[in-house]
PDB file of N, CA and C in Angstrom:
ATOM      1  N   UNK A   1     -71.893  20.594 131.223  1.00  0.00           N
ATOM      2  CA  UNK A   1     -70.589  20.072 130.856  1.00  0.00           C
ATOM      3  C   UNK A   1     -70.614  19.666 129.385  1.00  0.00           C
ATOM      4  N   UNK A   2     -69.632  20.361 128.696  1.00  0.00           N
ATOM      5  CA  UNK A   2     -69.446  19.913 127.053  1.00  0.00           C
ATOM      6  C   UNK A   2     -68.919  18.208 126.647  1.00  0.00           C
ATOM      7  N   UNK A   3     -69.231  18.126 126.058  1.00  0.00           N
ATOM      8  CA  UNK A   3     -68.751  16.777 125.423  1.00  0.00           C
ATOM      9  C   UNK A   3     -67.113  16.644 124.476  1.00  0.00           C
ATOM     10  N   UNK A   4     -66.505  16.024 124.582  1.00  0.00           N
ATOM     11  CA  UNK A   4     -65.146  16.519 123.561  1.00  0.00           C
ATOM     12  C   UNK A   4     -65.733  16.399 121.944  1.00  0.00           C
ATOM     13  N   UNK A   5     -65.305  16.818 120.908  1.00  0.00           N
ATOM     14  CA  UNK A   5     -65.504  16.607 119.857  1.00  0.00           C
ATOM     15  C   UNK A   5     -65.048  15.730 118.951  1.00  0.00           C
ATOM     16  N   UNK A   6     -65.991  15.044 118.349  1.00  0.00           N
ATOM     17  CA  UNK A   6     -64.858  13.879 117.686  1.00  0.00           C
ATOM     18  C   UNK A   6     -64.428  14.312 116.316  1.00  0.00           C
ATOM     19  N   UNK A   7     -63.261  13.491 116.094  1.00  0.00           N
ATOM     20  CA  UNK A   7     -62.311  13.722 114.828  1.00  0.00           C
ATOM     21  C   UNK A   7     -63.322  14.452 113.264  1.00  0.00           C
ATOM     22  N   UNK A   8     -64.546  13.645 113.059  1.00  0.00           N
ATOM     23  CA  UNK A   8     -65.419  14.340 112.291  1.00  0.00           C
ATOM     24  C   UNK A   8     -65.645  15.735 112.344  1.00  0.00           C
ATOM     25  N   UNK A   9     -66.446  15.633 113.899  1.00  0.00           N
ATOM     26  CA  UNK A   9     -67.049  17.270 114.008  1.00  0.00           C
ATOM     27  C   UNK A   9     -66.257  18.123 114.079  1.00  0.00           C
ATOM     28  N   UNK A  10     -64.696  17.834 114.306  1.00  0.00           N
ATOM     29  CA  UNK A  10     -63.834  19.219 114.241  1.00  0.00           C
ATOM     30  C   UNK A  10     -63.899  19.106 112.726  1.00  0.00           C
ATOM     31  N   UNK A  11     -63.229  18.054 111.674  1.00  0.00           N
ATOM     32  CA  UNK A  11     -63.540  18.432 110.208  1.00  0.00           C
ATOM     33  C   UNK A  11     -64.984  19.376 109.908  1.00  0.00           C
ATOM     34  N   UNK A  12     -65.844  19.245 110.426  1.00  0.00           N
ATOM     35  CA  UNK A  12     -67.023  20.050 110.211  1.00  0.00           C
ATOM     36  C   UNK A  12     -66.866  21.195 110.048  1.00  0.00           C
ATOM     37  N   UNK A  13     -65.989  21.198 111.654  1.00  0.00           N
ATOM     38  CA  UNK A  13     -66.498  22.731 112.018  1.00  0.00           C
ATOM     39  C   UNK A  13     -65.168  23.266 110.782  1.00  0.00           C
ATOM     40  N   UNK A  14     -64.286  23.294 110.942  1.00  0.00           N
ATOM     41  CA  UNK A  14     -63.254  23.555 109.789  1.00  0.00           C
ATOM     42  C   UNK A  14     -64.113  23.817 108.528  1.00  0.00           C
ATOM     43  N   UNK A  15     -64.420  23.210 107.922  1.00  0.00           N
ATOM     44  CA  UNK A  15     -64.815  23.051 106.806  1.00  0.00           C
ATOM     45  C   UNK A  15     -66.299  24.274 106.820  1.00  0.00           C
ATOM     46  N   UNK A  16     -66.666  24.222 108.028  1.00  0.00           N
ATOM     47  CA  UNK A  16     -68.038  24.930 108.011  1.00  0.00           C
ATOM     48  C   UNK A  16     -67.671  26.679 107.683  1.00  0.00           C
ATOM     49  N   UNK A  17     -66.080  26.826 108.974  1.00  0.00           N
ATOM     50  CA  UNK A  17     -65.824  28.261 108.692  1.00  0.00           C
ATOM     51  C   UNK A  17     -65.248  28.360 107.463  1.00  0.00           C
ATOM     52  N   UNK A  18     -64.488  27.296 106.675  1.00  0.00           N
ATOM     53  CA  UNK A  18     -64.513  27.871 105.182  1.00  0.00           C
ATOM     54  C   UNK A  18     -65.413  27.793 104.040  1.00  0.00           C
ATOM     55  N   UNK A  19     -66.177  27.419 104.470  1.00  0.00           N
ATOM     56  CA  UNK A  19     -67.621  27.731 103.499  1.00  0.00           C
ATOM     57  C   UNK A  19     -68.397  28.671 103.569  1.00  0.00           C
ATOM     58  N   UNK A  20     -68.477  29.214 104.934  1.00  0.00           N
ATOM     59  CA  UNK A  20     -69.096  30.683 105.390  1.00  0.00           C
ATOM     60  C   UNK A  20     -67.890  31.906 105.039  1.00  0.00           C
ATOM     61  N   UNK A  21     -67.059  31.691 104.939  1.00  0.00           N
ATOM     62  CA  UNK A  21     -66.064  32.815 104.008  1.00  0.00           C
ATOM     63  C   UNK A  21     -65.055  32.055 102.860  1.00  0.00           C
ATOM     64  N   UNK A  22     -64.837  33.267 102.513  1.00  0.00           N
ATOM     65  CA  UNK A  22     -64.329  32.884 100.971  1.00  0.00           C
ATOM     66  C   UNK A  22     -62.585  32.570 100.959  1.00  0.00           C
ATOM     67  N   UNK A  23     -61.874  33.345 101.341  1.00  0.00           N
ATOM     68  CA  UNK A  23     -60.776  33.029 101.696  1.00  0.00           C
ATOM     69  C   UNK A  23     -59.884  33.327 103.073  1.00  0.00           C
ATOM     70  N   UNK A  24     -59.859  32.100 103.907  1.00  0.00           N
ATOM     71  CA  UNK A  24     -59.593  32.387 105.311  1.00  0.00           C
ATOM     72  C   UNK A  24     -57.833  32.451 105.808  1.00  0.00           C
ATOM     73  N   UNK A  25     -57.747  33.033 106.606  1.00  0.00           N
ATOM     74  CA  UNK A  25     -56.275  33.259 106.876  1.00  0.00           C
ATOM     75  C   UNK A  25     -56.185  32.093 108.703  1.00  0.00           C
ATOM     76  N   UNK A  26     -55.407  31.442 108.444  1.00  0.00           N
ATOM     77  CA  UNK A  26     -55.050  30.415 109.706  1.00  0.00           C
ATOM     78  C   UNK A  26     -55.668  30.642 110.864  1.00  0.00           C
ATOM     79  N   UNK A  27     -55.061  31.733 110.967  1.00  0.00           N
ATOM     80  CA  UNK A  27     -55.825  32.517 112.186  1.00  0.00           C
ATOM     81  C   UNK A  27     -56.716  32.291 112.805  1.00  0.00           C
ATOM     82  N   UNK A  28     -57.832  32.549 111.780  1.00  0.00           N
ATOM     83  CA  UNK A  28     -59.408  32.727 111.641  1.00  0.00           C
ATOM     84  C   UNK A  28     -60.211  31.139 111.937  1.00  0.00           C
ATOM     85  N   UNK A  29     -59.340  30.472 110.954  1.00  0.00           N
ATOM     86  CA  UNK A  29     -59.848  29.047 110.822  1.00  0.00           C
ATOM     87  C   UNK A  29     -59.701  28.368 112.807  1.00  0.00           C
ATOM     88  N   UNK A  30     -58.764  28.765 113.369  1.00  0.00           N
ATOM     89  CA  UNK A  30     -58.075  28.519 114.545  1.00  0.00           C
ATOM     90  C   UNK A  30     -59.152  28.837 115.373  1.00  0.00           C
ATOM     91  N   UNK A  31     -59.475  30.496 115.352  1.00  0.00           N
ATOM     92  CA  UNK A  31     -60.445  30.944 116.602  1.00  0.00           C
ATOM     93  C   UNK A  31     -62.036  30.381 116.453  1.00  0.00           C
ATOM     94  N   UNK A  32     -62.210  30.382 115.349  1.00  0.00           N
ATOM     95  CA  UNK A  32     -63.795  30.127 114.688  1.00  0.00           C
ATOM     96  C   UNK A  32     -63.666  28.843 114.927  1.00  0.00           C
ATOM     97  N   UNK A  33     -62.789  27.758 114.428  1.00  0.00           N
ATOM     98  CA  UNK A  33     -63.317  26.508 114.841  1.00  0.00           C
ATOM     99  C   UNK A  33     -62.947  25.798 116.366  1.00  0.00           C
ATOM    100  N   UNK A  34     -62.314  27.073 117.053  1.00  0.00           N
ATOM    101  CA  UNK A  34     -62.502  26.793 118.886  1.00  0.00           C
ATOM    102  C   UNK A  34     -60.848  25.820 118.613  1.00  0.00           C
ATOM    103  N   UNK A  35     -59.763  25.748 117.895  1.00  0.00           N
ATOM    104  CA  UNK A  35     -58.600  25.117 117.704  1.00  0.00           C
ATOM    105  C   UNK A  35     -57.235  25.799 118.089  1.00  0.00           C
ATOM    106  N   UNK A  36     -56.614  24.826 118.901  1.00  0.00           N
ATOM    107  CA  UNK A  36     -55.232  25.696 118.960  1.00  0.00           C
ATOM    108  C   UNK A  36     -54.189  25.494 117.467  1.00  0.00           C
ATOM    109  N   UNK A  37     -53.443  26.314 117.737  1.00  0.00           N
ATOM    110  CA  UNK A  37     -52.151  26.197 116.273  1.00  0.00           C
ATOM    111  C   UNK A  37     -51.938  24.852 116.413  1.00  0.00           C
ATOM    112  N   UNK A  38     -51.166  24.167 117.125  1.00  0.00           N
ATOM    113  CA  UNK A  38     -50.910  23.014 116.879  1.00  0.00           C
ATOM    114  C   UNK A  38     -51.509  22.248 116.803  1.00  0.00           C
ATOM    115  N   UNK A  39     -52.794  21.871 117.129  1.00  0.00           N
ATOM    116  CA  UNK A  39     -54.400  20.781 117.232  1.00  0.00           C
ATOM    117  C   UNK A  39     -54.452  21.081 115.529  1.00  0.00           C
ATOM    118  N   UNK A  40     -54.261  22.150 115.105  1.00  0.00           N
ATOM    119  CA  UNK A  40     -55.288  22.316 113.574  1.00  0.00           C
ATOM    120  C   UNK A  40     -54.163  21.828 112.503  1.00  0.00           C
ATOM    121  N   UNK A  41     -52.992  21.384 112.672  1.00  0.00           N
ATOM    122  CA  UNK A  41     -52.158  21.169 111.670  1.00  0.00           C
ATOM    123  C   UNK A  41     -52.290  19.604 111.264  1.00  0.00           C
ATOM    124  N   UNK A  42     -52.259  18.531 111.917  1.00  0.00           N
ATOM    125  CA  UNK A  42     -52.589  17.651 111.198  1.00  0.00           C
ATOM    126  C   UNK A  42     -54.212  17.609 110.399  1.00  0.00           C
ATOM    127  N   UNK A  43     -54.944  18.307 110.955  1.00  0.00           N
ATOM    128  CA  UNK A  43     -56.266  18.391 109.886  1.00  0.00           C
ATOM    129  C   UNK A  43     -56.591  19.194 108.631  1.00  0.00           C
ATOM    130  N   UNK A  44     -55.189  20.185 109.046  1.00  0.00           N
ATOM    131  CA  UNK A  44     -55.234  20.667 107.637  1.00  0.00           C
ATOM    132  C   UNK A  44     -54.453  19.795 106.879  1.00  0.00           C
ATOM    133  N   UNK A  45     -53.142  19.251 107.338  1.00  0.00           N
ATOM    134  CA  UNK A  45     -53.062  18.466 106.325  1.00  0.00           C
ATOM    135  C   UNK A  45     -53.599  17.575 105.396  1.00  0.00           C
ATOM    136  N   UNK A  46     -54.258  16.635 106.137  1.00  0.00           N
ATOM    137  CA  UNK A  46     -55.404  15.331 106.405  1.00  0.00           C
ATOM    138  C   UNK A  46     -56.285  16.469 104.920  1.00  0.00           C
ATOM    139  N   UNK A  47     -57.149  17.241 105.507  1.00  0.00           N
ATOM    140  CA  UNK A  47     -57.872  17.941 104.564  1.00  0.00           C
ATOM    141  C   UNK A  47     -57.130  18.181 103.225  1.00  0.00           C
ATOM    142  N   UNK A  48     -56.180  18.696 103.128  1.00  0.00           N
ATOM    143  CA  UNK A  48     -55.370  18.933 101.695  1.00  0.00           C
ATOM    144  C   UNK A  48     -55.196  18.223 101.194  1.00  0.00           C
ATOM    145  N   UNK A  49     -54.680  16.514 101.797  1.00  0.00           N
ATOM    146  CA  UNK A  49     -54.021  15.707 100.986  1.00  0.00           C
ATOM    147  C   UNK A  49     -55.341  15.028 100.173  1.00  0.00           C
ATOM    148  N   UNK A  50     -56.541  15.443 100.926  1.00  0.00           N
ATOM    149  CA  UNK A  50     -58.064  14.789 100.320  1.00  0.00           C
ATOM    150  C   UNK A  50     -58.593  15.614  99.615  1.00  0.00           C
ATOM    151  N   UNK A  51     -57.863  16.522  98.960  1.00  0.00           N
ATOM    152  CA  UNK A  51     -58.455  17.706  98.167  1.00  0.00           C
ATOM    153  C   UNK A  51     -59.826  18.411  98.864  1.00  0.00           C
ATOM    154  N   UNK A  52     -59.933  18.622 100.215  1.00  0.00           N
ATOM    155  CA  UNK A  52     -61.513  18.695 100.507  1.00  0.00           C
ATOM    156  C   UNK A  52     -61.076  20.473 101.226  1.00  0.00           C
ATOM    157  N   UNK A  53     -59.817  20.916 101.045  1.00  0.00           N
ATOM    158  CA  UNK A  53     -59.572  22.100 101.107  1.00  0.00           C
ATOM    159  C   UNK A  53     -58.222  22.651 100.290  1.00  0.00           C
ATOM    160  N   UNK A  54     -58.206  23.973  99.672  1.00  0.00           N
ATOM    161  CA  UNK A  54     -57.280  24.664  98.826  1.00  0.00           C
ATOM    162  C   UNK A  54     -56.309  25.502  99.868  1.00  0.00           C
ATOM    163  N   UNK A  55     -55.035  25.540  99.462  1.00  0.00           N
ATOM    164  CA  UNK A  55     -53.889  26.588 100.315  1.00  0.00           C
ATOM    165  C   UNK A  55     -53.838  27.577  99.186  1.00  0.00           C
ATOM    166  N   UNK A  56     -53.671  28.938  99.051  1.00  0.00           N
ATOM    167  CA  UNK A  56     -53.771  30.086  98.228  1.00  0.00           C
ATOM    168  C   UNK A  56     -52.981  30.856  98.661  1.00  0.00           C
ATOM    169  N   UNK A  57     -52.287  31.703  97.803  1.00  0.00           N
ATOM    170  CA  UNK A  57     -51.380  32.482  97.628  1.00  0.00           C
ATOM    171  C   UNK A  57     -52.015  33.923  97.337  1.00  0.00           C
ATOM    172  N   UNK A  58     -52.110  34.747  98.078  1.00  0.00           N
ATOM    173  CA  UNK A  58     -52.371  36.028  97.221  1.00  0.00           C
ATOM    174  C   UNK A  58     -52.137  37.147  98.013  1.00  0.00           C
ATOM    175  N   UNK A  59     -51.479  38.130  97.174  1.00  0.00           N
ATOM    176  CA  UNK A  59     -50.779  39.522  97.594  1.00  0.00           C
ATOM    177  C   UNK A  59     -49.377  38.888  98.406  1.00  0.00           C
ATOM    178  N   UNK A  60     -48.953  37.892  98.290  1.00  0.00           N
ATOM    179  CA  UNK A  60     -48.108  37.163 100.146  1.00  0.00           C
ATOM    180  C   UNK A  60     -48.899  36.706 100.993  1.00  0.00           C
ATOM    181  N   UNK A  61     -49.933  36.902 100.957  1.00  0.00           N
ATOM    182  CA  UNK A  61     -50.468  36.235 102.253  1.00  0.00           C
ATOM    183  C   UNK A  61     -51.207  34.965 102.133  1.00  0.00           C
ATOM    184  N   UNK A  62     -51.189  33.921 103.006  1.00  0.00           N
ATOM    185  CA  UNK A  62     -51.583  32.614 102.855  1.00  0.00           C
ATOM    186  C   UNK A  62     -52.938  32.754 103.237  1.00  0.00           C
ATOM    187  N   UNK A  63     -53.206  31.961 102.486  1.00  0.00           N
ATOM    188  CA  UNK A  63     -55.149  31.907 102.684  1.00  0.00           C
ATOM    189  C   UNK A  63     -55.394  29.877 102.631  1.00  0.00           C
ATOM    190  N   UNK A  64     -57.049  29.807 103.357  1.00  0.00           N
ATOM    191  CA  UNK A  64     -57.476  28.245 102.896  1.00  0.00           C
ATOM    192  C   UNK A  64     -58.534  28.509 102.206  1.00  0.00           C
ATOM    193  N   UNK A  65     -59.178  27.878 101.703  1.00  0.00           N
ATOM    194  CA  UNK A  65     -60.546  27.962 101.141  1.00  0.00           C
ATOM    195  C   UNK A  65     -61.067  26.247 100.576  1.00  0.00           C
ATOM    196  N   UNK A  66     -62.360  25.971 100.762  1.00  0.00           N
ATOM    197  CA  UNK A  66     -62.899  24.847 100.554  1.00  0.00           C
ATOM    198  C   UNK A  66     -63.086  24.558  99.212  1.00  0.00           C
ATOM    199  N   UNK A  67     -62.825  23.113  99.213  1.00  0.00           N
ATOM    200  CA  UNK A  67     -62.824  22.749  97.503  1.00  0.00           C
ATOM    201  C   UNK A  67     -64.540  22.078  97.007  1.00  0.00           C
ATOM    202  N   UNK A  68     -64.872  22.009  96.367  1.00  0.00           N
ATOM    203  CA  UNK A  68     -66.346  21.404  95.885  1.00  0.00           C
ATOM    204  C   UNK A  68     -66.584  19.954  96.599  1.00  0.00           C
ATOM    205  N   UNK A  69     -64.621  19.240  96.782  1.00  0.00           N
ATOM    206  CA  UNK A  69     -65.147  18.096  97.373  1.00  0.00           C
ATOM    207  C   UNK A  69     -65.596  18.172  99.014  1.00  0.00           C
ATOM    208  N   UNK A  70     -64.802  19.224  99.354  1.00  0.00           N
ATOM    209  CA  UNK A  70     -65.211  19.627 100.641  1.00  0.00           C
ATOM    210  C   UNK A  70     -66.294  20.119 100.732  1.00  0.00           C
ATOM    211  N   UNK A  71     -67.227  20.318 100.145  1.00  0.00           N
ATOM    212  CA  UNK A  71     -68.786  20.997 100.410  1.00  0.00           C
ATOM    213  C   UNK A  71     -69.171  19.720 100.627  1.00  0.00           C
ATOM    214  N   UNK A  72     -68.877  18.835  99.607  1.00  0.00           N
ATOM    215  CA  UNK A  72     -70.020  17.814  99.149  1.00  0.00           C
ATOM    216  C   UNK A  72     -69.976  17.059 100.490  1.00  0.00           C
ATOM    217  N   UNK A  73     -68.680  17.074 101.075  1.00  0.00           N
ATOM    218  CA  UNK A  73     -68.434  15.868 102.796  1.00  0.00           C
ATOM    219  C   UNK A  73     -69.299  16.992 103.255  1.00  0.00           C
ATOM    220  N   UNK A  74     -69.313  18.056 103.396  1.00  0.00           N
ATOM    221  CA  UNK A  74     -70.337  19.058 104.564  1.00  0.00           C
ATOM    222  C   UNK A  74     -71.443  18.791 104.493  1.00  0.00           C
ATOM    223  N   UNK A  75     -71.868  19.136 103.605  1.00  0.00           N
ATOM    224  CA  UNK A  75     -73.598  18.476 103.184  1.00  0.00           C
ATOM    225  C   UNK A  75     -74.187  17.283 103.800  1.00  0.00           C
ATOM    226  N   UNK A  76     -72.883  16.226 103.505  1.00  0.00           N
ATOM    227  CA  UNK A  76     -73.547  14.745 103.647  1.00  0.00           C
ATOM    228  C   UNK A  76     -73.517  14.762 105.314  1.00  0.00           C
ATOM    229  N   UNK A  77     -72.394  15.022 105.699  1.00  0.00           N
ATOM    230  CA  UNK A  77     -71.962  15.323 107.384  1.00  0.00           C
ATOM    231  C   UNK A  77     -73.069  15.572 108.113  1.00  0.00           C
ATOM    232  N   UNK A  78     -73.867  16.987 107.228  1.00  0.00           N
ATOM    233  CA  UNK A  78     -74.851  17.445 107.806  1.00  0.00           C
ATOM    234  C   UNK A  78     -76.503  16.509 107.597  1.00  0.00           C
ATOM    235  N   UNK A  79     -76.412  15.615 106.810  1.00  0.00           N
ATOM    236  CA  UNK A  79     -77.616  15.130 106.743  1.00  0.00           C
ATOM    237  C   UNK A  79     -77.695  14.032 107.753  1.00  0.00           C
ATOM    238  N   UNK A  80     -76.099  13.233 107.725  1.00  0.00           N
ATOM    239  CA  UNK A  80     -76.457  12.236 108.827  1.00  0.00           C
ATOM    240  C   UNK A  80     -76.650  12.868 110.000  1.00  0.00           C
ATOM    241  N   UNK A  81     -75.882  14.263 110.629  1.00  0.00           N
ATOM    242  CA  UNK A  81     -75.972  14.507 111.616  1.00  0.00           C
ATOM    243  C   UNK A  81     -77.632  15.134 112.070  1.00  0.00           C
ATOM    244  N   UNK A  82     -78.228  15.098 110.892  1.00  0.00           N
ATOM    245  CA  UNK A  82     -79.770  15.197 111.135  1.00  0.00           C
ATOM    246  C   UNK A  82     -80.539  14.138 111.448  1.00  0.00           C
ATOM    247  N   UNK A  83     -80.377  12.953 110.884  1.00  0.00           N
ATOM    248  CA  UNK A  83     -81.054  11.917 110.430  1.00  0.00           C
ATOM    249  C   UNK A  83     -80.622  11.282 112.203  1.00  0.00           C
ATOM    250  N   UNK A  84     -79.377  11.484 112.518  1.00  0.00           N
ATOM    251  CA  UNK A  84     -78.658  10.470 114.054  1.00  0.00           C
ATOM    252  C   UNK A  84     -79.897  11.413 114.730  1.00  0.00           C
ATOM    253  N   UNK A  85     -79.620  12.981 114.834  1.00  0.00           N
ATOM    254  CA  UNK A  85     -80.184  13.456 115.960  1.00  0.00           C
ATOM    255  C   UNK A  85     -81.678  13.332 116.061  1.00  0.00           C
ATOM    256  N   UNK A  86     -82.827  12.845 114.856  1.00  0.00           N
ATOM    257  CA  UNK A  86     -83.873  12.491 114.788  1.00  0.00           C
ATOM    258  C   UNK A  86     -84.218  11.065 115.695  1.00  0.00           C
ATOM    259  N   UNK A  87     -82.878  10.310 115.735  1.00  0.00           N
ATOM    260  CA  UNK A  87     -83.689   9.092 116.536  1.00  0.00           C
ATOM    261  C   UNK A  87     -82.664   9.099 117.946  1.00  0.00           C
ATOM    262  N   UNK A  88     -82.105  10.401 118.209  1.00  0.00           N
ATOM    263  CA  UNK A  88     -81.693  10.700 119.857  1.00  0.00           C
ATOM    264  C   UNK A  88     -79.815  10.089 119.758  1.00  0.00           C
ATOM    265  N   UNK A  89     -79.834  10.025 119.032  1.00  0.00           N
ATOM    266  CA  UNK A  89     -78.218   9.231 118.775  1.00  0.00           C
ATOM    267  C   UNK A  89     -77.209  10.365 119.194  1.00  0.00           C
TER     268      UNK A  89
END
């Protein structure tokens, strides 16, 4: 039995599929981070208004892509989530 995910680890996972590609279309961000359309809209907002992801324009088609400040929360995300799972947390 899965555990629900908390408000962080969905930012993760978000943030994780736009760091593993370069410019993502809604879609993508939706199936890859396991999100329905409507679940992922307040976090993209939330994310934009914190500069920790970009909205892009190109050819017409809407794209996201992660900003430097958004790496830097991934990184750190990922160290505590090392450091918790070292003492069973």
């Amino acid at each position: 039995m899965s555990t629900k995910r908390t408000r962080l680890e969905v930012i993760r996972d978000i943030l994780d599929v736009l760091q593993k590609n370069r410019n993502v279309k809604i879609t993508h961000v939706i199936y890859k981070a396991n999100l329905s359309n409507n679940s992922i809209k307040p976090y993209l907002e939330n994310l934009l208004k914190n500069k920790m992801i970009e909205h892009i324009t190109t050819d017409g088609q809407k794209f996201f892509k992660i900003t430097e400040k958004g790496m830097e929360f991934l990184q750190e995300f990922n160290k505590i989530k090392i450091f918790s799972d070292s003492f069973g947390l």
